[in-house]
PDB file of N, CA and C in Angstrom:
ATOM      1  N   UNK A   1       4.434   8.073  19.759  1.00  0.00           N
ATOM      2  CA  UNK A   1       4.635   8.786  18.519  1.00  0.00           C
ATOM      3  C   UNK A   1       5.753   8.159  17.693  1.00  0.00           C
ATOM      4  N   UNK A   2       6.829   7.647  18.436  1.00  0.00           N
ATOM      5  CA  UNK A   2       7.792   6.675  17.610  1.00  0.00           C
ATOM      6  C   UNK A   2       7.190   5.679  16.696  1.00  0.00           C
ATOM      7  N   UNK A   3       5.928   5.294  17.642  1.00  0.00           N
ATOM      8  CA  UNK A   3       5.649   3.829  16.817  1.00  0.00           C
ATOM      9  C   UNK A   3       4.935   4.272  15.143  1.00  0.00           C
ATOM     10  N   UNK A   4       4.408   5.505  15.086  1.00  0.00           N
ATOM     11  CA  UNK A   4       3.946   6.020  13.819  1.00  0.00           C
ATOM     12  C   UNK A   4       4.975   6.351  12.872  1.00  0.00           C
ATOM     13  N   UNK A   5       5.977   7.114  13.770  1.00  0.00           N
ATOM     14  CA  UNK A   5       6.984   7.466  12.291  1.00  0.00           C
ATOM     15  C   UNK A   5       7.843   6.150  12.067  1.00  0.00           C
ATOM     16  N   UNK A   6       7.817   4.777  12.485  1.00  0.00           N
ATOM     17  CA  UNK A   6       8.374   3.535  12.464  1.00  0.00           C
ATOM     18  C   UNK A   6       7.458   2.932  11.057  1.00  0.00           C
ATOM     19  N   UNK A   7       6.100   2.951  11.576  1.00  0.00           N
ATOM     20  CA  UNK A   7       5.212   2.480  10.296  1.00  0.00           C
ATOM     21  C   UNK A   7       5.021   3.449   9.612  1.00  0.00           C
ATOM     22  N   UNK A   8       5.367   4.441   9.414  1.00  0.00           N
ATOM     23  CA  UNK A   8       5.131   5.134   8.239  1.00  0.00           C
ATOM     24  C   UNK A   8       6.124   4.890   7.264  1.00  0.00           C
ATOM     25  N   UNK A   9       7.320   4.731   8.010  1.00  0.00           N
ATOM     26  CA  UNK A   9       8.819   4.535   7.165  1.00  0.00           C
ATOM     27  C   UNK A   9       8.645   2.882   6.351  1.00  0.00           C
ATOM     28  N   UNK A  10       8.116   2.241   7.318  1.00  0.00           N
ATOM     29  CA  UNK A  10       8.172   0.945   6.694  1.00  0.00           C
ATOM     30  C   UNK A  10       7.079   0.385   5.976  1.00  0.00           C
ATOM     31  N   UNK A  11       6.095   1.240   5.908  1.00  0.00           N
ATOM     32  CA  UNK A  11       4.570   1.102   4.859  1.00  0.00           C
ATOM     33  C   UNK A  11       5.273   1.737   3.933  1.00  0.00           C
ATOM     34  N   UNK A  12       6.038   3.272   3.514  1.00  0.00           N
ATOM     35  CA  UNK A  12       6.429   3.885   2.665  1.00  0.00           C
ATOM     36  C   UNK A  12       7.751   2.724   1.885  1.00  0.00           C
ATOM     37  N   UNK A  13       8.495   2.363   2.256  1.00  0.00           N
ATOM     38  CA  UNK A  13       9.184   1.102   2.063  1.00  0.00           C
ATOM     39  C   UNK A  13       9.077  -0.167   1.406  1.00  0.00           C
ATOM     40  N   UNK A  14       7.608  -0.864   1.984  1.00  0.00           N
ATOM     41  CA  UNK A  14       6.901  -1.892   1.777  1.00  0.00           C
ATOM     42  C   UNK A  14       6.054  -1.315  -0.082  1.00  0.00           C
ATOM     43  N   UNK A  15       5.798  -0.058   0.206  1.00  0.00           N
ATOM     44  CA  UNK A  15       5.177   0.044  -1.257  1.00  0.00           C
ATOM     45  C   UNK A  15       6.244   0.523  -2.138  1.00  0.00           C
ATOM     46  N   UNK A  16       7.620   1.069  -1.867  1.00  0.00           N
ATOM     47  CA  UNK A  16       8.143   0.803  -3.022  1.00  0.00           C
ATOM     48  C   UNK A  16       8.757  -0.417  -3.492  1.00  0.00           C
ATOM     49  N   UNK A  17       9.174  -1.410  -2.539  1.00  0.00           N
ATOM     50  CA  UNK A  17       9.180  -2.844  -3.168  1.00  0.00           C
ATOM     51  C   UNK A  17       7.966  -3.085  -3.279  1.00  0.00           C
ATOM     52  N   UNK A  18       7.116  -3.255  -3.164  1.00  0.00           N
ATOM     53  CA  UNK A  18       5.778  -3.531  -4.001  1.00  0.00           C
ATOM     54  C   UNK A  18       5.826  -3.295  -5.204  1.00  0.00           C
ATOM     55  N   UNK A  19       5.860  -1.980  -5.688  1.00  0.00           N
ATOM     56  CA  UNK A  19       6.181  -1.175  -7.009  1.00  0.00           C
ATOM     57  C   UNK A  19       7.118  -2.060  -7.510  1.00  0.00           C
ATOM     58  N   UNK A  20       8.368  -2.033  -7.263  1.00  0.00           N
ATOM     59  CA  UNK A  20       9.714  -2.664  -7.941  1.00  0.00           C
ATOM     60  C   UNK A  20       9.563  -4.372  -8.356  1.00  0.00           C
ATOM     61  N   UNK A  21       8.477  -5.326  -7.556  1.00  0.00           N
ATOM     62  CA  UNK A  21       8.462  -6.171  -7.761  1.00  0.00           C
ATOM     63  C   UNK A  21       7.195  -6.456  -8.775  1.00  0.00           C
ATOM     64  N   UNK A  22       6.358  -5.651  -9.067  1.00  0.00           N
ATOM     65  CA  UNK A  22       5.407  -5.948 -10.073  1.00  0.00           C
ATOM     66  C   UNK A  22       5.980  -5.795 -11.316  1.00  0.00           C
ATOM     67  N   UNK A  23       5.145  -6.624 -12.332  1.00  0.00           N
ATOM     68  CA  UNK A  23       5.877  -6.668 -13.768  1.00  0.00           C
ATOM     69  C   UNK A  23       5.123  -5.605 -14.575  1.00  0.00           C
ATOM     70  N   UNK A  24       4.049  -5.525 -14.283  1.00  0.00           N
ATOM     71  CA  UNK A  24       2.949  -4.288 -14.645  1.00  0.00           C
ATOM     72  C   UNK A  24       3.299  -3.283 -14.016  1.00  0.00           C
ATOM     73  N   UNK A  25       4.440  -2.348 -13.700  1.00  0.00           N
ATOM     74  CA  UNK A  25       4.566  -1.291 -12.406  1.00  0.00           C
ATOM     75  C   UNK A  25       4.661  -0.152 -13.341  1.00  0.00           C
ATOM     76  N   UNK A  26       4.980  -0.309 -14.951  1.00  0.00           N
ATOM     77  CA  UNK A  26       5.015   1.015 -15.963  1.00  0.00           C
ATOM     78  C   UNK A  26       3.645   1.451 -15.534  1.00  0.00           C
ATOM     79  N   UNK A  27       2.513   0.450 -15.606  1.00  0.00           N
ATOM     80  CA  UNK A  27       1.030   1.092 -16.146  1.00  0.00           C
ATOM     81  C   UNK A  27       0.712   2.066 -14.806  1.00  0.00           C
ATOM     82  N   UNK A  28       1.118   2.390 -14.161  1.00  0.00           N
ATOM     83  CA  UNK A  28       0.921   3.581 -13.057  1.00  0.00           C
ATOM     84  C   UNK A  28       1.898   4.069 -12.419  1.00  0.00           C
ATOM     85  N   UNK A  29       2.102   5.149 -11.674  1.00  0.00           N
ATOM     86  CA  UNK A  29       3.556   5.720 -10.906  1.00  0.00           C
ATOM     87  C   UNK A  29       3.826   5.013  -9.506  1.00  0.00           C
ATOM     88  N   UNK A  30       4.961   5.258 -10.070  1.00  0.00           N
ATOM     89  CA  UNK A  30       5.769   4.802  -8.730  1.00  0.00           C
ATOM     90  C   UNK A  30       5.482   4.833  -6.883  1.00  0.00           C
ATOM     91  N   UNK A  31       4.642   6.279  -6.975  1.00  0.00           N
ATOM     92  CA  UNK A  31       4.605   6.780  -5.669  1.00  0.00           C
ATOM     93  C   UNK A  31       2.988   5.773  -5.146  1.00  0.00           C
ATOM     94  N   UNK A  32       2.123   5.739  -5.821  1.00  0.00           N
ATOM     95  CA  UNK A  32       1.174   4.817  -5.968  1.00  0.00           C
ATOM     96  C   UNK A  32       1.193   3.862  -4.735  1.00  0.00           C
ATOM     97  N   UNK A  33       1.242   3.062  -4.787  1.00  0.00           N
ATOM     98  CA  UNK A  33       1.367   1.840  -3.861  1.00  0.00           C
ATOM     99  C   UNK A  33       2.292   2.404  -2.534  1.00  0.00           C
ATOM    100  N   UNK A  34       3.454   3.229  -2.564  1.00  0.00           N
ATOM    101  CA  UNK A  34       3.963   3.586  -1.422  1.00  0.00           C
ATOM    102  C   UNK A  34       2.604   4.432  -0.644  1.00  0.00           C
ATOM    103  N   UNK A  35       1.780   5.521  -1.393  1.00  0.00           N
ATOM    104  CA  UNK A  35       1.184   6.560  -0.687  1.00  0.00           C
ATOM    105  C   UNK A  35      -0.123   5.754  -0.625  1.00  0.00           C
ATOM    106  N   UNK A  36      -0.455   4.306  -0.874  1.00  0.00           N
ATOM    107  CA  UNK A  36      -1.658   4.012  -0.202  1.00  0.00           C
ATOM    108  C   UNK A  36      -1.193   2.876   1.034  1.00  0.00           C
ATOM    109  N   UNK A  37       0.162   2.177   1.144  1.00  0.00           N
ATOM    110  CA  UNK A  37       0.341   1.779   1.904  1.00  0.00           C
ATOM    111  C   UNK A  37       0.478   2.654   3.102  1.00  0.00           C
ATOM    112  N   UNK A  38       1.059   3.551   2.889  1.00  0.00           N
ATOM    113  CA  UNK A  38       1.125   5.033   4.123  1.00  0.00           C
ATOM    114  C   UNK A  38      -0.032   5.231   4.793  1.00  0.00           C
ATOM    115  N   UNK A  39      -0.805   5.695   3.619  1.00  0.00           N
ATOM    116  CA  UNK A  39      -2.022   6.126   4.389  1.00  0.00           C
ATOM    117  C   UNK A  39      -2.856   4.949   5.197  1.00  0.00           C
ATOM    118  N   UNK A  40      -3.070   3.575   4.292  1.00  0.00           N
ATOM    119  CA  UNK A  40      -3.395   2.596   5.635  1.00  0.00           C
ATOM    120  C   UNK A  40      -3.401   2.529   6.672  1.00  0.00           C
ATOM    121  N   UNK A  41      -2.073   2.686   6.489  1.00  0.00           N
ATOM    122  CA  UNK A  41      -0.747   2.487   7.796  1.00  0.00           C
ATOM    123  C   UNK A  41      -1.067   3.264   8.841  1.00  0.00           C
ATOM    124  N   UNK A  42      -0.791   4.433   8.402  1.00  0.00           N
ATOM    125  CA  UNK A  42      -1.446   5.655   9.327  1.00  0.00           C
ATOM    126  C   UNK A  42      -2.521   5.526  10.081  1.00  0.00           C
ATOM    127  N   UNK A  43      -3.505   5.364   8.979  1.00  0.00           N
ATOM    128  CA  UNK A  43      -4.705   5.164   9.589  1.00  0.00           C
ATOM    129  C   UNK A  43      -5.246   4.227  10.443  1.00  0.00           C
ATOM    130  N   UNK A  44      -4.679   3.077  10.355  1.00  0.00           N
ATOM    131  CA  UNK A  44      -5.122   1.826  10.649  1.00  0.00           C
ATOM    132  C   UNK A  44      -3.882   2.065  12.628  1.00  0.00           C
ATOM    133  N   UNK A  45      -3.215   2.738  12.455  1.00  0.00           N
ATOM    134  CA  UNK A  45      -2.093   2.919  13.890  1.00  0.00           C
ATOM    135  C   UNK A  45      -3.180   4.061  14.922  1.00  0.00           C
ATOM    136  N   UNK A  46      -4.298   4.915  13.745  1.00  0.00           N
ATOM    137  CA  UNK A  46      -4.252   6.015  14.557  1.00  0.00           C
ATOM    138  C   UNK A  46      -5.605   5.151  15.339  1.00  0.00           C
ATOM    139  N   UNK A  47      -6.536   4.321  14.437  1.00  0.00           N
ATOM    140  CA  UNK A  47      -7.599   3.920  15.083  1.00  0.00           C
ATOM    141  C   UNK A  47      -7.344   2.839  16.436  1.00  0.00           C
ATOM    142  N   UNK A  48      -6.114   1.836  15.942  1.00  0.00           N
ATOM    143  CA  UNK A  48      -5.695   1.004  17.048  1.00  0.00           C
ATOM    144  C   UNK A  48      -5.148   1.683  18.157  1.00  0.00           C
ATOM    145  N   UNK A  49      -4.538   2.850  18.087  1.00  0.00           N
ATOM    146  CA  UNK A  49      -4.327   3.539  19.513  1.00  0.00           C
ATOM    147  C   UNK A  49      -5.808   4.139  20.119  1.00  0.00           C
ATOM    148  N   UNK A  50      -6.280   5.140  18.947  1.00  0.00           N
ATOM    149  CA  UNK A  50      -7.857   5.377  20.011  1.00  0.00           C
ATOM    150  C   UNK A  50      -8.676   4.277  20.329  1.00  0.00           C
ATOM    151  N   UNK A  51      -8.425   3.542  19.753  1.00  0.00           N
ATOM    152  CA  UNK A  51      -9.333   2.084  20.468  1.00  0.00           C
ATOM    153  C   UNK A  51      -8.759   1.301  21.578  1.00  0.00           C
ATOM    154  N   UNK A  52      -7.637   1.826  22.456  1.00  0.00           N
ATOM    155  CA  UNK A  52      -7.035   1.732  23.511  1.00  0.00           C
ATOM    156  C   UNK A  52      -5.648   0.379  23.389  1.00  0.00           C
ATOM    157  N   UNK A  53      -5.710  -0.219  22.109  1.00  0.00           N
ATOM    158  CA  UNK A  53      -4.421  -1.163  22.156  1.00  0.00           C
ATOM    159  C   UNK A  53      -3.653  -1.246  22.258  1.00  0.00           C
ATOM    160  N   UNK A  54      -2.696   0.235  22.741  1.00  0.00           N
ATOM    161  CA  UNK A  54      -1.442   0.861  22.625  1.00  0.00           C
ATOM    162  C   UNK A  54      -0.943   0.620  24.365  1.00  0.00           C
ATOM    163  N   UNK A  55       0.385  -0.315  24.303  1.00  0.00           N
ATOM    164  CA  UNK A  55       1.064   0.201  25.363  1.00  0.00           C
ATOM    165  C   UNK A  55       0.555  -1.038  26.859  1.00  0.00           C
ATOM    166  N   UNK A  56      -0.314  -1.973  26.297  1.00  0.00           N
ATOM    167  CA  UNK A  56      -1.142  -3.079  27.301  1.00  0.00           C
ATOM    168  C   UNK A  56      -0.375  -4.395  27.262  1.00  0.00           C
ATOM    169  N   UNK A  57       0.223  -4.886  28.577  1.00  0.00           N
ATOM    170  CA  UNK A  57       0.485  -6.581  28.544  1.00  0.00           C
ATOM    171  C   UNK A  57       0.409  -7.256  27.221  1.00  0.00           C
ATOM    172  N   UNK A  58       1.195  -7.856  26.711  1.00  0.00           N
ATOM    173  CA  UNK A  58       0.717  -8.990  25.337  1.00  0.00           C
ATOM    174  C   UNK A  58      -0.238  -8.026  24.290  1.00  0.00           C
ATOM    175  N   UNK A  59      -0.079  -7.049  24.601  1.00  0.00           N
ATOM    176  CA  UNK A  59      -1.079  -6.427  23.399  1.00  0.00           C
ATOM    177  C   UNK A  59      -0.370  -5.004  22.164  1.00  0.00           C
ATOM    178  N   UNK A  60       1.162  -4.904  23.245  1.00  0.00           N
ATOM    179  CA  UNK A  60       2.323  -3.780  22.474  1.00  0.00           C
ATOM    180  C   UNK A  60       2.614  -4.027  21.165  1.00  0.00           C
ATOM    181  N   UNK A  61       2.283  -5.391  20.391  1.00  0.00           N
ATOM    182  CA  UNK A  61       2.602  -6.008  18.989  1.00  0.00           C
ATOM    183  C   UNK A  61       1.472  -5.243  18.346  1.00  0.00           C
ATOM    184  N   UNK A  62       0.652  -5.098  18.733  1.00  0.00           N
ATOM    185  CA  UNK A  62      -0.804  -4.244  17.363  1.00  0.00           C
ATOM    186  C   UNK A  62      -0.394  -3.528  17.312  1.00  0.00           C
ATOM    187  N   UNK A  63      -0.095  -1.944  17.953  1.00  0.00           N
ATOM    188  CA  UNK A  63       0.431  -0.958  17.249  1.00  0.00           C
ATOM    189  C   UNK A  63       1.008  -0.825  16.728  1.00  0.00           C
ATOM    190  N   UNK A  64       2.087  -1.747  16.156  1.00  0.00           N
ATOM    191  CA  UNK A  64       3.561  -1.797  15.566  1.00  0.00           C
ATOM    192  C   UNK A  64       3.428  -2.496  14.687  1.00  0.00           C
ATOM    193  N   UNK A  65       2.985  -3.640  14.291  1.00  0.00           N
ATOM    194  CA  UNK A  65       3.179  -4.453  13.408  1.00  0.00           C
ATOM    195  C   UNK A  65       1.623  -4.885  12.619  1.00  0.00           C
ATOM    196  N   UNK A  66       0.404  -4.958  13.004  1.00  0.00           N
ATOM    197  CA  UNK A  66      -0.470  -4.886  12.082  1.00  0.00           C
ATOM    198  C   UNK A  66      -0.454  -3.720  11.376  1.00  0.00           C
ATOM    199  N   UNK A  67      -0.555  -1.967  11.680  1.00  0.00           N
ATOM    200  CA  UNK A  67      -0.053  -1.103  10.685  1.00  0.00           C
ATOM    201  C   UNK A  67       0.407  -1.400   9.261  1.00  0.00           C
ATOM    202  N   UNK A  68       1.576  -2.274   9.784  1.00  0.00           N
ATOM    203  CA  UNK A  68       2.398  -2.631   8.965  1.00  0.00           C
ATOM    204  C   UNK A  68       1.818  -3.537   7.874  1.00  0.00           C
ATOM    205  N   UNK A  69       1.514  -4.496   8.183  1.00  0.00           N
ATOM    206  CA  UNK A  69       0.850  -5.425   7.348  1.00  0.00           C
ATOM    207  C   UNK A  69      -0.353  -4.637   6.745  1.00  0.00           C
ATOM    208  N   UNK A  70      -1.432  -4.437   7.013  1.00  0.00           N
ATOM    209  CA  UNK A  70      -2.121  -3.972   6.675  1.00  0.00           C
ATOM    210  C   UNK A  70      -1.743  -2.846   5.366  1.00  0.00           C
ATOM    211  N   UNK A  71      -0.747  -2.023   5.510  1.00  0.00           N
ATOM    212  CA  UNK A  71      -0.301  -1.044   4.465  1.00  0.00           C
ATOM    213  C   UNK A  71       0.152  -2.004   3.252  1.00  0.00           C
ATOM    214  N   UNK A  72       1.043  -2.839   3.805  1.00  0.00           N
ATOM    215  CA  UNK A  72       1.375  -3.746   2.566  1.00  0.00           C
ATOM    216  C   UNK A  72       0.562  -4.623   1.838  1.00  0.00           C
ATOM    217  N   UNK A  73       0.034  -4.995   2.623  1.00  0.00           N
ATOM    218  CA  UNK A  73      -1.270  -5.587   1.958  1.00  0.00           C
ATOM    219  C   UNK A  73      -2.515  -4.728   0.820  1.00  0.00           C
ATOM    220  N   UNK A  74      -2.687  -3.145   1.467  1.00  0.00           N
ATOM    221  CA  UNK A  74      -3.265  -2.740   0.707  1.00  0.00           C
ATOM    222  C   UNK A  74      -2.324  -2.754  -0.301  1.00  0.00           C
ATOM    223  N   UNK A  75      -0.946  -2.441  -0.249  1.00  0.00           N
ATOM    224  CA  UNK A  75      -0.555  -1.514  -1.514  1.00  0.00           C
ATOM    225  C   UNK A  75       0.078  -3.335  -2.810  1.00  0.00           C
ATOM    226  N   UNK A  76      -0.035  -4.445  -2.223  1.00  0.00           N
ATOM    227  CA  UNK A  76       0.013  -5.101  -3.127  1.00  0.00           C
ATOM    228  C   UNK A  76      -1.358  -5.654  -3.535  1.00  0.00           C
ATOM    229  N   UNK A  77      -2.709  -5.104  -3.080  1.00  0.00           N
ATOM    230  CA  UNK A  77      -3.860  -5.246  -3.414  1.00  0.00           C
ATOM    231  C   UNK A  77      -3.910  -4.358  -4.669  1.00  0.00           C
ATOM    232  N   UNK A  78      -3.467  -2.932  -4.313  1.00  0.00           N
ATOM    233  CA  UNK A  78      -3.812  -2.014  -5.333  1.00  0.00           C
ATOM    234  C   UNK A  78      -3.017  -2.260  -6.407  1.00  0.00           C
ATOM    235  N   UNK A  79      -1.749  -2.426  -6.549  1.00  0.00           N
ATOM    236  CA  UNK A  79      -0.662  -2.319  -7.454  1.00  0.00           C
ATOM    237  C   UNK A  79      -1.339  -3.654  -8.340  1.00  0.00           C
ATOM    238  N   UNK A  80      -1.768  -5.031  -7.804  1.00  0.00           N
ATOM    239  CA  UNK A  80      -2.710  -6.080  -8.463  1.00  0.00           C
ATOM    240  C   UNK A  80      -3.978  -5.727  -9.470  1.00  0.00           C
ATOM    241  N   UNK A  81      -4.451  -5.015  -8.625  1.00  0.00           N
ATOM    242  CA  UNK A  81      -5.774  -4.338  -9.214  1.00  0.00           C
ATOM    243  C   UNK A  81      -5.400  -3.571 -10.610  1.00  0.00           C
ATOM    244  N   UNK A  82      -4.814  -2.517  -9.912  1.00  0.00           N
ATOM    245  CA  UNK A  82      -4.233  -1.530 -11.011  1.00  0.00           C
ATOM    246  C   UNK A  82      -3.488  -1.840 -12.550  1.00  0.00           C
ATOM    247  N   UNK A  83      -2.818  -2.514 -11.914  1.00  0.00           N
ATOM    248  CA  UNK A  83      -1.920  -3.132 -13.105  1.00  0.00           C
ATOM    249  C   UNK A  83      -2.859  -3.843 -13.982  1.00  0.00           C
ATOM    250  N   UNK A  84      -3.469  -4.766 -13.802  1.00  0.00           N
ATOM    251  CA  UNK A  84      -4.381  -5.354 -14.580  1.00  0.00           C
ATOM    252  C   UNK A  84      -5.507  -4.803 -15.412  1.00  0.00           C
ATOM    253  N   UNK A  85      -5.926  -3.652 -14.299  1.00  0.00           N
ATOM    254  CA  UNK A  85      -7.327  -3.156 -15.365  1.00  0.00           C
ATOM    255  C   UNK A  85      -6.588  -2.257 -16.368  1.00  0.00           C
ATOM    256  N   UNK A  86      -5.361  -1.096 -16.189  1.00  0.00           N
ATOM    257  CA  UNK A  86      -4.393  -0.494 -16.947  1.00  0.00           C
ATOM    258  C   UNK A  86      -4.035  -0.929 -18.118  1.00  0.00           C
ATOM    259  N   UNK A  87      -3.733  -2.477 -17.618  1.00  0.00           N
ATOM    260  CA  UNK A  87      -2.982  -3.244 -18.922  1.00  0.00           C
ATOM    261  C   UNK A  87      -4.418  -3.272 -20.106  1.00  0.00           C
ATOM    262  N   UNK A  88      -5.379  -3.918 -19.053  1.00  0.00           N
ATOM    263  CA  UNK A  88      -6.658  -4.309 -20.118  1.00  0.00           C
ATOM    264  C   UNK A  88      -6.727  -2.469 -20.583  1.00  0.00           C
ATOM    265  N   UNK A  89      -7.044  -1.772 -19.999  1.00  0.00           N
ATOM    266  CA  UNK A  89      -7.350  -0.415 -20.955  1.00  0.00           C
ATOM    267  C   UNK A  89      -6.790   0.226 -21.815  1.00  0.00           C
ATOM    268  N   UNK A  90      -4.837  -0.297 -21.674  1.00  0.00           N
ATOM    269  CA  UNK A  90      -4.497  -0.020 -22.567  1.00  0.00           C
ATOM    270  C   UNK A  90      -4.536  -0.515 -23.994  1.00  0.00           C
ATOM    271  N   UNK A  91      -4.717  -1.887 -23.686  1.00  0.00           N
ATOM    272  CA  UNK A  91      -4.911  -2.841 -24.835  1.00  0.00           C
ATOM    273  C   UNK A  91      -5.865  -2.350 -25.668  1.00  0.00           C
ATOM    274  N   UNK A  92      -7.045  -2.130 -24.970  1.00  0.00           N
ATOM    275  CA  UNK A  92      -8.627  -2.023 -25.870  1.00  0.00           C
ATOM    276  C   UNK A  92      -7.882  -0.141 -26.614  1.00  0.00           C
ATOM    277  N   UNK A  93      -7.466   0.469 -25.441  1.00  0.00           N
ATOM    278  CA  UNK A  93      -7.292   2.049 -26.569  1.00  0.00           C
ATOM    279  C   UNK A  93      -6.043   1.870 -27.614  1.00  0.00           C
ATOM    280  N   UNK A  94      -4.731   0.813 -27.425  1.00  0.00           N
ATOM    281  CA  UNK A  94      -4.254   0.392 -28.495  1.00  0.00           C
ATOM    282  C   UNK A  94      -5.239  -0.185 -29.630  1.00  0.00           C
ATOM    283  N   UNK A  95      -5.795  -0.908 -29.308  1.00  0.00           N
ATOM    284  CA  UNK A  95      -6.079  -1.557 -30.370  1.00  0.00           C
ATOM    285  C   UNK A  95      -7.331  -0.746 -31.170  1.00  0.00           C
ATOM    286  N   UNK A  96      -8.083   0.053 -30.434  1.00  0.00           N
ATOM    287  CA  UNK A  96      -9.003   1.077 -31.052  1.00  0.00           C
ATOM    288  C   UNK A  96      -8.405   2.086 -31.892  1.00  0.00           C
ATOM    289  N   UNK A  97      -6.978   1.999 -31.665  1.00  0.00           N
ATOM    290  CA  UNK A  97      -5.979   3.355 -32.284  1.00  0.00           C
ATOM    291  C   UNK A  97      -5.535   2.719 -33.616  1.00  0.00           C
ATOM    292  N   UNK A  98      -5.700   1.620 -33.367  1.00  0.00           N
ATOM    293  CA  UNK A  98      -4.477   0.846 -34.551  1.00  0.00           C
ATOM    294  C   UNK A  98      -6.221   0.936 -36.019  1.00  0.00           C
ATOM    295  N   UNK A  99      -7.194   0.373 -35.349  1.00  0.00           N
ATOM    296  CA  UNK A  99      -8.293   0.158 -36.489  1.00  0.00           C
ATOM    297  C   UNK A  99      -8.597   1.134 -37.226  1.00  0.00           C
ATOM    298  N   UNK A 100      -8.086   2.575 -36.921  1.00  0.00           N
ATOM    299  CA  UNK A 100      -8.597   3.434 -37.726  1.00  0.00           C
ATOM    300  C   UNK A 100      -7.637   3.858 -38.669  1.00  0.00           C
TER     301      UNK A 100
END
């Protein structure tokens, strides 16, 4: 149970520098990228323990540290994603605002 509240702290972590390091981070909130790295995280710890990887010879590094990656990875997937289509939508409803 340690090893969850370890990656939860450090997926929650990992997405607010995520957040802080994008240049696009206005076009959505803050909590964003922390609460999908979390939930990854979570998720991705709860399936690698029921799938028996927890606690085996040479095998104690998966529960702990893919979590991890995996959260960060989503949440600089999303914050990528996001930012970009945001920027493009804002552009097109600026510029639809300005023609009339």
């Amino acid at each position: 149970m340690l090893s969850l509240i370890i990656v939860v702290l450090v997926t929650v972590a990992a997405g607010f520098i995520v957040w802080a390091n994008d240049k696009r981070h206005t076009k959505y909130g803050m909590a964003l990228p922390a609460g999908i790295a979390t939930a990854v995280g979570a998720l991705s710890w709860i399936i690698v323990i029921a799938a028996g990887f927890a606690y085996q010879p040479g095998l104690t590094w998966i529960p702990w540290i893919l979590p991890m990656v995996l959260g960060t990875a989503a949440a600089v997937a999303a914050s990528i994603l996001l930012g970009r289509t945001r920027a493009q939508h804002d552009t097109l409803r600026l510029t639809a605002a300005l023609r009339i």
